[in-house]
Protein backbone atom coordinates (compact mmCIF):
# COMPACT_ATOMS: atom_id res chain seq x y z
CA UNK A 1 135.07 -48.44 98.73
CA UNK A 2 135.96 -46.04 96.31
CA UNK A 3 134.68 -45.53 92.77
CA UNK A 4 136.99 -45.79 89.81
CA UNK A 5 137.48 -42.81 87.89
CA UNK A 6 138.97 -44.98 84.82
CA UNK A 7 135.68 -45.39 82.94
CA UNK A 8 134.82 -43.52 80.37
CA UNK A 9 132.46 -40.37 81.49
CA UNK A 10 129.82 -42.29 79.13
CA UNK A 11 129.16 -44.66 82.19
CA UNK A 12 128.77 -41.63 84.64
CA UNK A 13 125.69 -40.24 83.09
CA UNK A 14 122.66 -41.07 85.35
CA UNK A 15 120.34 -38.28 84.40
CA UNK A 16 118.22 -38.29 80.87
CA UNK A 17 119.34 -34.44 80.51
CA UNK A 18 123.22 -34.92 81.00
CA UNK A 19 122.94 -38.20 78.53
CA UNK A 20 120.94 -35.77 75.56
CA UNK A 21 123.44 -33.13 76.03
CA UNK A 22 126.39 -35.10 75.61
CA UNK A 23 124.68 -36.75 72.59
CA UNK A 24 124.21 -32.70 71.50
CA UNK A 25 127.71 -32.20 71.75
CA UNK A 26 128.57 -35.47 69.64
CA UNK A 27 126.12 -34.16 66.99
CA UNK A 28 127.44 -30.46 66.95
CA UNK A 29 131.29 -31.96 66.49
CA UNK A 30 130.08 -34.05 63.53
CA UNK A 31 128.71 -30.99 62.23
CA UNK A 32 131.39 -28.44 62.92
CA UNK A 33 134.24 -29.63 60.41
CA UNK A 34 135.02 -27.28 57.58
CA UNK A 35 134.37 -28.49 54.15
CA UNK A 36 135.45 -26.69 50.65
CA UNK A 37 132.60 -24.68 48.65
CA UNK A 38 134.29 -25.25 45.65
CA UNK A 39 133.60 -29.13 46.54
CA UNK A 40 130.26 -29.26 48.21
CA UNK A 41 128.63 -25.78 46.48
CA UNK A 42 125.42 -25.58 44.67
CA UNK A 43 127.23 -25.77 41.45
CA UNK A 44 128.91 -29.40 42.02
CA UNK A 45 126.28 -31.02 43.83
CA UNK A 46 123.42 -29.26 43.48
CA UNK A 47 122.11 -30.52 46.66
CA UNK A 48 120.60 -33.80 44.57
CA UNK A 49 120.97 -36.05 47.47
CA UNK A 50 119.41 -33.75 49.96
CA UNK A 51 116.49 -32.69 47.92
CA UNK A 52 116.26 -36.40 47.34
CA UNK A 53 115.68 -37.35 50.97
CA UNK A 54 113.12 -34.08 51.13
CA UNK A 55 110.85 -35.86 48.51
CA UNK A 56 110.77 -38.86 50.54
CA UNK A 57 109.90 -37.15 53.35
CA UNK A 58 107.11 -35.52 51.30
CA UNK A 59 106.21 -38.81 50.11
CA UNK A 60 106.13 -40.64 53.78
CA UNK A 61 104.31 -37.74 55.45
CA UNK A 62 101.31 -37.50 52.91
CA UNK A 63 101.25 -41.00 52.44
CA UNK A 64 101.07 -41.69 56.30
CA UNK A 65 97.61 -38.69 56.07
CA UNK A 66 96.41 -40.96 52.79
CA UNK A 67 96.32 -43.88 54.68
CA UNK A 68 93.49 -42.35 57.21
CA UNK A 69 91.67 -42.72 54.20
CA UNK A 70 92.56 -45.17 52.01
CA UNK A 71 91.07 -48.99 52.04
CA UNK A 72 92.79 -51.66 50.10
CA UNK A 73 89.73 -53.60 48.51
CA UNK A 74 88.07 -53.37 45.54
CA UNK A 75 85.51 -51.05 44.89
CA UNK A 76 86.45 -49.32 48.41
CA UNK A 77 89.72 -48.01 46.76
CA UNK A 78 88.19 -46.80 44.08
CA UNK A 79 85.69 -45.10 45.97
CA UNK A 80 88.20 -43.57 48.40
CA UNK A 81 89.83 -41.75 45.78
CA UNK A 82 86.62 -40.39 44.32
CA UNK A 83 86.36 -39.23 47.82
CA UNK A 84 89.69 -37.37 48.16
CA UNK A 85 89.12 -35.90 45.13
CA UNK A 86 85.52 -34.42 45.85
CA UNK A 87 84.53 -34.99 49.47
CA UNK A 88 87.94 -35.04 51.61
CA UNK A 89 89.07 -30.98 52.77
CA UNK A 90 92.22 -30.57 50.36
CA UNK A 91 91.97 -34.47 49.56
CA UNK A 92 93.12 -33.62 45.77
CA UNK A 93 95.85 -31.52 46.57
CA UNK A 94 97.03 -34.25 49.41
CA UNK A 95 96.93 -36.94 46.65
CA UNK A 96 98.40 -34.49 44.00
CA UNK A 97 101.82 -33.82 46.01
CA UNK A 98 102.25 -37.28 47.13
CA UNK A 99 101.79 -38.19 43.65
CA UNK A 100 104.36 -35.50 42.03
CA UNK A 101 106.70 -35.94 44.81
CA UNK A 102 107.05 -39.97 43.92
CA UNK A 103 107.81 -38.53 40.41
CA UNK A 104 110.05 -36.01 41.21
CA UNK A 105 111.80 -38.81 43.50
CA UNK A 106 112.66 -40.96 40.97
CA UNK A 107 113.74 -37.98 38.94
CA UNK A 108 116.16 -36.80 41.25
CA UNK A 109 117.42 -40.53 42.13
CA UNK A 110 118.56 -41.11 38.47
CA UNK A 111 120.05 -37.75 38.47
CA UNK A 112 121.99 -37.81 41.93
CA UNK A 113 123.06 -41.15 40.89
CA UNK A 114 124.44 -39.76 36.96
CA UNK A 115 125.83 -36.53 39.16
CA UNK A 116 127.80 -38.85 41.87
CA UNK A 117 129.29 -41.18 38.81
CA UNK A 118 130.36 -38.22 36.72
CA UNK A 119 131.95 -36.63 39.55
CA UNK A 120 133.96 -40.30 40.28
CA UNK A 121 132.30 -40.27 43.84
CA UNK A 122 132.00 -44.56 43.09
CA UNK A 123 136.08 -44.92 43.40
CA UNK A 124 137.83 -46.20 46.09
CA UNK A 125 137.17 -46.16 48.97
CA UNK A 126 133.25 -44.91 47.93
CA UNK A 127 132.54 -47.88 46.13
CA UNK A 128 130.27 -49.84 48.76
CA UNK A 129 128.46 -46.59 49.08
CA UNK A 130 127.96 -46.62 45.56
CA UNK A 131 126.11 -50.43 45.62
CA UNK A 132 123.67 -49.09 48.31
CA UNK A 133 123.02 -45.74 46.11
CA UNK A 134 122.03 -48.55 43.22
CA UNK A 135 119.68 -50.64 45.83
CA UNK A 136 118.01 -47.47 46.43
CA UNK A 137 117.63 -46.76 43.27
CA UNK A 138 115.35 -50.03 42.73
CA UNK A 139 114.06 -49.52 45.80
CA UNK A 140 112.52 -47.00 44.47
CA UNK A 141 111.12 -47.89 41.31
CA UNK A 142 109.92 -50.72 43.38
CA UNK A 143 108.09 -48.20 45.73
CA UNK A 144 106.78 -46.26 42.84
CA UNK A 145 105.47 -49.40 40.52
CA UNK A 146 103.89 -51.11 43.77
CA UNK A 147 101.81 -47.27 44.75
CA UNK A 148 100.97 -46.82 40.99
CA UNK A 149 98.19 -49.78 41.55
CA UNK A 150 96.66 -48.17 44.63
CA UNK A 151 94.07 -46.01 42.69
CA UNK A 152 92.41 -49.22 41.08
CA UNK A 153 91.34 -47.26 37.39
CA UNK A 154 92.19 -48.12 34.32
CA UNK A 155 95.43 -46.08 34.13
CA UNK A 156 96.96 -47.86 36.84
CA UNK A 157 95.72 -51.62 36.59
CA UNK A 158 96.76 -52.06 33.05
CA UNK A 159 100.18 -50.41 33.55
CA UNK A 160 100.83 -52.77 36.31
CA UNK A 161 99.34 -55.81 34.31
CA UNK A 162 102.33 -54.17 31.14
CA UNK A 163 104.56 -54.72 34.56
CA UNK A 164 103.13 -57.88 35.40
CA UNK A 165 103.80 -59.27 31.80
CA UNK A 166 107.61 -58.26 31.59
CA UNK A 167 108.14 -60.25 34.93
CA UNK A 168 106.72 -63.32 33.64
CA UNK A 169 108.42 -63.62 30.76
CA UNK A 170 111.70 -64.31 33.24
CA UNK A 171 112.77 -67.73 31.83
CA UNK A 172 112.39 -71.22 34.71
CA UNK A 173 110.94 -68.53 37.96
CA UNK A 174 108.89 -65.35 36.16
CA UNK A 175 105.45 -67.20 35.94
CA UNK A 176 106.31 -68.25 39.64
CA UNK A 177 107.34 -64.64 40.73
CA UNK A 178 104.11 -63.09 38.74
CA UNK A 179 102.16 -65.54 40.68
CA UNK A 180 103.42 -64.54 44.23
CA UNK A 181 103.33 -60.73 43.54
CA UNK A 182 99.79 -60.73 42.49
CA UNK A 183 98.83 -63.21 44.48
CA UNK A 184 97.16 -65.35 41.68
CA UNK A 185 96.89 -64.63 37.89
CA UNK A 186 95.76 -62.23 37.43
CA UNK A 187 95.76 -58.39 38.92
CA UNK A 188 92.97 -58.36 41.36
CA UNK A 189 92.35 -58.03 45.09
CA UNK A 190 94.87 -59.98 45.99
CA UNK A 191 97.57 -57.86 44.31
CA UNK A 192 95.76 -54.49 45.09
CA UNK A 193 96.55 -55.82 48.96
CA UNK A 194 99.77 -57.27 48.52
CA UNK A 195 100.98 -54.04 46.87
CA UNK A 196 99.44 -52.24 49.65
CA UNK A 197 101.44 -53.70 52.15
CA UNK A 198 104.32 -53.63 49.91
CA UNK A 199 104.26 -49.76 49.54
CA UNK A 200 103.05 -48.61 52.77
CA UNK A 201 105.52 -50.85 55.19
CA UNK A 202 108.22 -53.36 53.42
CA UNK A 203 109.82 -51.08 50.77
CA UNK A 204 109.30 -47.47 53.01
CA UNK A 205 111.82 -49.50 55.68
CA UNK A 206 113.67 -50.78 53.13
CA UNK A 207 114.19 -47.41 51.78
CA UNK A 208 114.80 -46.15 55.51
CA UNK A 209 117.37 -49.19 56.52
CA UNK A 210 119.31 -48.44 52.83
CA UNK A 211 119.17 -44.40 53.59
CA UNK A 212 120.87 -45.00 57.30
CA UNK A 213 123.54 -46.88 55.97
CA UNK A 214 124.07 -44.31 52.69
CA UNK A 215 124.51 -41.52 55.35
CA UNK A 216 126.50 -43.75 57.45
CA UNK A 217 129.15 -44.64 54.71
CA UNK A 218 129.07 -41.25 53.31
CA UNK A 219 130.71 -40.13 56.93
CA UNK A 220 132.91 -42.92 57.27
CA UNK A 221 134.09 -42.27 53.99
CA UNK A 222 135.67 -39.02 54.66
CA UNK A 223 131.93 -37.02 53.06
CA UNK A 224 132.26 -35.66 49.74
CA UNK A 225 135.99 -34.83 50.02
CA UNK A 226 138.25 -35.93 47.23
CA UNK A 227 140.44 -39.12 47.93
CA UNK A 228 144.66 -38.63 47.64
CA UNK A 229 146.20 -41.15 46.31
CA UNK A 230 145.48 -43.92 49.40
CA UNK A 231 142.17 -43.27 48.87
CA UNK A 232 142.29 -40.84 52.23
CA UNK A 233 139.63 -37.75 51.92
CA UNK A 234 141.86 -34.78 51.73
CA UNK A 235 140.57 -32.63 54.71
CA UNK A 236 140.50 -28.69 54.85
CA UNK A 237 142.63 -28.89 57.86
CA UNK A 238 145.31 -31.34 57.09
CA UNK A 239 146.45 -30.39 53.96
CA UNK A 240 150.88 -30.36 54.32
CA UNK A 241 152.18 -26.57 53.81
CA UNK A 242 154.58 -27.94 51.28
CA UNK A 243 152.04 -29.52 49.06
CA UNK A 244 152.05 -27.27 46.38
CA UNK A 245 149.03 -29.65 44.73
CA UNK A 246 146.70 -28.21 47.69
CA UNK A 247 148.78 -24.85 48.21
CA UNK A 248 146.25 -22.37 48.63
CA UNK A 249 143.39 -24.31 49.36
CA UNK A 250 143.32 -22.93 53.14
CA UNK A 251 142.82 -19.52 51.82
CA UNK A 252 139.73 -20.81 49.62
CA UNK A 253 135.94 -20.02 51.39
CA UNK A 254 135.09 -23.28 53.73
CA UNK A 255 131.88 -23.32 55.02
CA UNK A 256 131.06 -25.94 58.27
CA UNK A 257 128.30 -28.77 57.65
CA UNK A 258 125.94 -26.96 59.94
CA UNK A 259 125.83 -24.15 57.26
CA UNK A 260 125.72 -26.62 54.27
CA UNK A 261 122.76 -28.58 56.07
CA UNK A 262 121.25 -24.92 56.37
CA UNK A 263 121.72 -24.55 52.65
CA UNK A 264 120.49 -28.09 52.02
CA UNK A 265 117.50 -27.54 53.94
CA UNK A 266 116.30 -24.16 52.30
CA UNK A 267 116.28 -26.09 48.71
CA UNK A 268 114.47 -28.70 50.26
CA UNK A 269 111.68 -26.14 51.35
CA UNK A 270 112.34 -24.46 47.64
CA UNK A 271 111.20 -27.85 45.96
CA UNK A 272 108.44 -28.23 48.54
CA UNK A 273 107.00 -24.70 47.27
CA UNK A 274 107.31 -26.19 43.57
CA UNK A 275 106.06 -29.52 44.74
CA UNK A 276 103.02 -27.83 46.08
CA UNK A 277 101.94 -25.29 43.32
CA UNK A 278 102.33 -28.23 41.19
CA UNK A 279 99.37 -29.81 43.04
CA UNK A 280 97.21 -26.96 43.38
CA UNK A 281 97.33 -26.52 39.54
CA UNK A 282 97.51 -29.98 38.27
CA UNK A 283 95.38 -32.54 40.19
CA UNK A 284 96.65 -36.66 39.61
CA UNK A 285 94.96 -37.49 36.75
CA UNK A 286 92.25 -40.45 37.54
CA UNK A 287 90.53 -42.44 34.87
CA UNK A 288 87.86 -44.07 35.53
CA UNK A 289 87.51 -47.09 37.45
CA UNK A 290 89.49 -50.19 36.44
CA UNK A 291 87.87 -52.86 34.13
CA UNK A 292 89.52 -56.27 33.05
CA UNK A 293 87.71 -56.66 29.96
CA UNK A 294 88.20 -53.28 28.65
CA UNK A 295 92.10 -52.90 27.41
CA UNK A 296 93.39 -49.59 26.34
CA UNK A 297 95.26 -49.20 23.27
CA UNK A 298 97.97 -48.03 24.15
CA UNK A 299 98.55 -49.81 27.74
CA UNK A 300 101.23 -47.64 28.89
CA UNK A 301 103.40 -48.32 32.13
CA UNK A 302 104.60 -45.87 34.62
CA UNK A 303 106.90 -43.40 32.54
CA UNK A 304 110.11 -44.43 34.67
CA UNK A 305 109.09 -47.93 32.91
CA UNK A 306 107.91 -46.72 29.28
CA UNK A 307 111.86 -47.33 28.32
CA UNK A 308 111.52 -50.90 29.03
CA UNK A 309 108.43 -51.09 27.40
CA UNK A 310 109.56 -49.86 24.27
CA UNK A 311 112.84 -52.10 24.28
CA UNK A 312 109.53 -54.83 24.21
CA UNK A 313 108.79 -53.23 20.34
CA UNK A 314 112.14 -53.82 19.30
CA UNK A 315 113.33 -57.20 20.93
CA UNK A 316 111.65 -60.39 22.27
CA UNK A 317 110.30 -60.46 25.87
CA UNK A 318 113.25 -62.49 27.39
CA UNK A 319 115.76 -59.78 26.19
CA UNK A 320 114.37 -56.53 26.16
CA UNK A 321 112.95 -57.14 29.90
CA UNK A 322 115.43 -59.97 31.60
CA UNK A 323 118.75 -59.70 30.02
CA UNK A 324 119.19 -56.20 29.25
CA UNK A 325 118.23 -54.84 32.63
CA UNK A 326 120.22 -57.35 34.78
CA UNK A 327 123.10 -56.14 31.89
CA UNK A 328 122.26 -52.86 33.26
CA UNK A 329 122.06 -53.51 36.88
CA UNK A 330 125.13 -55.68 37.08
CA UNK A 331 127.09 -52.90 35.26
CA UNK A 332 126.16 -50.58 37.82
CA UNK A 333 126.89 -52.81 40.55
CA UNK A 334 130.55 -54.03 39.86
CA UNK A 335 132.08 -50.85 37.46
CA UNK A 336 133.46 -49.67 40.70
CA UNK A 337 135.07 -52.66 40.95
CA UNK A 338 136.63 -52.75 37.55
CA UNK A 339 139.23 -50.35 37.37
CA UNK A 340 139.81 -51.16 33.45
CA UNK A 341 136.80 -48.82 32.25
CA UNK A 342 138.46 -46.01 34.25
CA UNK A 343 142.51 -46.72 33.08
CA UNK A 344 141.58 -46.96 29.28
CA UNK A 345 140.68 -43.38 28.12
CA UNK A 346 139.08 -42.18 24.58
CA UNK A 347 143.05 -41.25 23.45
CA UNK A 348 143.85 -45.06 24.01
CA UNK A 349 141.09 -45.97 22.14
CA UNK A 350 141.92 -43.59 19.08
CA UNK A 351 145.42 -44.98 19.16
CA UNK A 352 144.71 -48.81 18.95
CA UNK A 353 142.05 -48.23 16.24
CA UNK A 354 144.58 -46.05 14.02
CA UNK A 355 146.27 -49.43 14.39
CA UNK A 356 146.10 -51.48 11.03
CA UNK A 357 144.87 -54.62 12.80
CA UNK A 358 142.49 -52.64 15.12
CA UNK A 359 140.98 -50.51 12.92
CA UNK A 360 140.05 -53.52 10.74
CA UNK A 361 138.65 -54.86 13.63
CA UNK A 362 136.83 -51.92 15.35
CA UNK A 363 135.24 -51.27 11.68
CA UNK A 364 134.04 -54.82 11.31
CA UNK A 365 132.63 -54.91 14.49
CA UNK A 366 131.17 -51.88 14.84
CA UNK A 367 129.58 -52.23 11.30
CA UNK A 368 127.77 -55.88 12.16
CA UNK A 369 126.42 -54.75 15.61
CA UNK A 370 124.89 -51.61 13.84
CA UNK A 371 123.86 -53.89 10.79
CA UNK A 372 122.07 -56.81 13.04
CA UNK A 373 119.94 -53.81 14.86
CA UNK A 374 119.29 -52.19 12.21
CA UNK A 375 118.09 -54.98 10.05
CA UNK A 376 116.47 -56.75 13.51
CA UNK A 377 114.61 -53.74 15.13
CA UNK A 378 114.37 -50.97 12.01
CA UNK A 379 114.47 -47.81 14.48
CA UNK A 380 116.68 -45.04 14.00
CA UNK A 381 115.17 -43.80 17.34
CA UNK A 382 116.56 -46.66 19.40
CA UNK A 383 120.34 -45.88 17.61
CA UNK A 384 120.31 -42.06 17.50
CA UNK A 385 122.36 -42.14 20.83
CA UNK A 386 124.71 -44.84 20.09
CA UNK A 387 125.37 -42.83 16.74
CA UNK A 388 126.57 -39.74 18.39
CA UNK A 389 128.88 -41.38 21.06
CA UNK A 390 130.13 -43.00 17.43
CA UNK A 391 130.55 -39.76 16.38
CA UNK A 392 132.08 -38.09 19.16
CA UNK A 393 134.80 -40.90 19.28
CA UNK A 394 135.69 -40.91 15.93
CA UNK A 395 135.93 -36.86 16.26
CA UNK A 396 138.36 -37.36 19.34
CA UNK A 397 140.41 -39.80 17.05
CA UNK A 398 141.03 -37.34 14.18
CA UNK A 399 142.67 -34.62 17.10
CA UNK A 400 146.05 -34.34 17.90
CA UNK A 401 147.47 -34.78 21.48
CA UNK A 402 148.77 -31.67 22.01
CA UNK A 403 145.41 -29.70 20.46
CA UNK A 404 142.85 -28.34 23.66
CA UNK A 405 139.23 -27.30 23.84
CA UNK A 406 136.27 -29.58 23.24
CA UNK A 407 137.79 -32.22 21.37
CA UNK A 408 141.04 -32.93 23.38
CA UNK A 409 138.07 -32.77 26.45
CA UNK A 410 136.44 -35.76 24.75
CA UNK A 411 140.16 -37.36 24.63
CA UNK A 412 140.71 -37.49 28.06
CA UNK A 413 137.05 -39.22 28.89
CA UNK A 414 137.20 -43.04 30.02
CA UNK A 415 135.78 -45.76 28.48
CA UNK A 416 133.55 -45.79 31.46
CA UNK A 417 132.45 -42.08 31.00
CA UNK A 418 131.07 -43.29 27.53
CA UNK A 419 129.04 -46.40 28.87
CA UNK A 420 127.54 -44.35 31.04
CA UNK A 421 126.42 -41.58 29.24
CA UNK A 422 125.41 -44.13 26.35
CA UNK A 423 122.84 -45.40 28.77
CA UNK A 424 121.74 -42.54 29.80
CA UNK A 425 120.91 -40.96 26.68
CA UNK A 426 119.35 -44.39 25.82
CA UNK A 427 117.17 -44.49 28.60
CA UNK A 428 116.41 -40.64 28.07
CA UNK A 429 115.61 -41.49 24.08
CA UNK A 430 113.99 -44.69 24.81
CA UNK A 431 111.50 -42.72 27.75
CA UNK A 432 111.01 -40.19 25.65
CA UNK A 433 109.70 -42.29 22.68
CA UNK A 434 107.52 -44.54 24.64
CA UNK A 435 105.63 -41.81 26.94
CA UNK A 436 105.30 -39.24 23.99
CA UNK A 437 105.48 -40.78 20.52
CA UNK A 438 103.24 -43.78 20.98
CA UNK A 439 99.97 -44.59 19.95
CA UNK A 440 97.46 -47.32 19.17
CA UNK A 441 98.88 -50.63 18.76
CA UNK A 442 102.44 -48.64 19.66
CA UNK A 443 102.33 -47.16 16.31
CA UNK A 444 104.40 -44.13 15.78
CA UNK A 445 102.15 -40.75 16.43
CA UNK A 446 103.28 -37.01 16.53
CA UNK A 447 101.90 -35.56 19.99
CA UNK A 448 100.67 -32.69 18.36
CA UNK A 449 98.23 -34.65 15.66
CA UNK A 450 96.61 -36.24 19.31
């Protein structure tokens, strides 16, 4: 009887060696079409997602050597790091990069995340992408606040009892949820292993699973290209001669995504270099060992947490650490799913508050909000940034249409350019204050009087 020829040469392959190099030629196609420098250069991108995933590979590699070492019990964990620190061949420089690499992940997270938004990389038809890109972010807080425990001193188990105190105050489940991450009341062995597990297997394939399906969406979504009007990636390669939008654009440099991977790979080994001189000349700091009856003043949390922390000076524990973040979180989930903040620009703002009507109302309302924090929280720190985006707006407002330069620039932003950057420069104020500018009792202090 003779064999079909109909299949598909998939279902010919017998031999391992024919099956790899077919799966080599799949992998060299996805990585032969041309992209646009001008698009995917250093100077748009600056290879923030890349150098991301190169800090979690940092991060998985030493934590995989740590965990040769490490025991999850109290004193042992203690101990352990006393170890790598004085006992264990390069144990302090091991720690030391896996502990500047988690903070240089986080860094780069917020700032891929700020760098995709600005460019409009959350549109149609990148907007599921966009939801995974903000479950990775809290993945990785998550992964950061559950490893910051693991050294069991005093740094570490009163910043995650700070932690442990913002979650309970969650109104009807945050005494439950306290009780199930710390296994009891209170931070002890039970938490030092459950946060263990947590940071060295659940949230590392969480991370992993979330990462897949980023790169996975980013190809199906036509890569970084910019959308046409469908919502199609406008390719290189099929751009119409008589466009006269994208005339040109085949003369422009193009580079394949075998070269940009090449590129993305040589910063990654640039911020390893950093990475590493970083932890041969500052070691992880490591207080000594953690006591429950002896509280700091100040308890600090982890600095990607000292914002939250100091919304807790200004505002009760249910809003500063339950309503405000899930504000924050469920803002960044649905805005790509809200065209409004991305139709109504600065100019139509300007021109329904030069309205009689709307200018009364703007005024009025802009007046109480500032009046109720002011008179509620009595920080001009907390309201410097929402100040200057004040300022900015009503600087737009006084410029004519026709006028360029700066201020007909901060014209044509959208409303959801300006919610954006008024939480980031609140999150960068609020940071800033709690890590640097707080003392005893969270009392003001100038870092240079100690």
């Amino acid at each position: 009887m003779e064999r079909s020829t109909d299949m598909p040469h998939a279902t010919h392959i017998r031999n391992p060696v024919q099956a790899i190099a077919w799966w080599q030629h799949d992998f060299r196609r996805m990585l032969s079409a041309r992209v646009r420098d001008a698009q995917l250069g250093f100077r748009n991108t600056w290879y923030l997602g890349a150098l991301t995933l190169g800090t979690f590979t940092i991060q998985v590699s030493t934590g995989l050597l740590l965990m040769l070492y490490y025991h999850p019990s109290i004193p042992q964990g203690y101990a352990d790091m006393k170890d790598l620190e004085f006992v264990v061949s390069s144990g302090v420089m091991l720690r030391s990069l896996h502990r500047w690499s988690a903070h240089a992940m986080v860094f780069l997270v917020f700032m891929h995340m700020a760098k995709v938004f600005y460019r409009r990389a959350y549109q149609p038809p990148r907007e599921l992408n966009w939801v995974v890109g903000v479950s990775l972010l809290l993945a990785t807080l998550l992964l950061s606040y559950t490893g910051y425990l693991l050294p069991w001193d005093q740094l570490s188990y009163w910043g995650t009892t700070v932690g442990a105190s913002i979650i309970s105050s969650m109104p009807f489940v945050g005494a439950r949820l306290r009780f199930y991450l710390l296994g009891g009341h209170t931070v002890n062995a039970n938490a030092l292993l459950r946060f263990y597990v947590l940071h060295t297997m659940i949230f590392p394939l969480v991370v992993i699973m979330l990462i897949a399906v980023h790169l996975w969406r980013l190809h199906k979504d036509g890569g970084m290209y910019e959308p046409d009007e469908q919502g199609k990636p406008i390719l290189p390669d099929h751009i119409p001669a008589e466009d006269d939008l994208f005339r040109g654009v085949e003369n422009e440099k193009t580079l394949s995504y075998r070269e940009l991977l090449f590129r993305e790979i040589i910063g990654i080994e640039a911020l390893a270099v950093v990475l590493l001189s970083m932890a041969l000349i500052w070691k992880a700091p490591l207080d000594e060992m953690a006591n429950p009856l002896h509280t700091p003043n100040p308890a600090k949390a982890p600095w990607y947490f000292t914002g939250l922390q100091e919304l807790l000076h200004y505002f009760p524990p249910f809003v500063a650490g339950i309503i405000l973040p899930v504000l924050i979180v469920s803002g960044l989930f649905i805005i790509p799913f809200v065209p409004f903040f991305d139709d109504v620009s600065t100019a139509d703002l300007c021109r329904w508050a030069r309205d009689k009507s709307g200018r009364t109302i703007t005024i009025a309302i802009v007046m109480l909000v500032l009046s109720a924090l002011l008179i509620r929280i009595h920080a001009w720190d907390a309201l410097l940034p929402l100040w200057i985006v004040v300022t900015l707006l009503c600087l737009a407002g006084r410029t004519a249409d026709q006028q360029k330069g700066f201020r007909n620039w901060v014209r044509s932003r959208s409303l959801s350019f300006w919610i954006m950057t008024l939480f980031l420069m609140e999150a960068v104020m609020l940071t800033s204050v709690g890590t640097f500018f707080r003392g005893p009792s969270w009392t003001w202090v100038w870092p240079w009087r100690g």
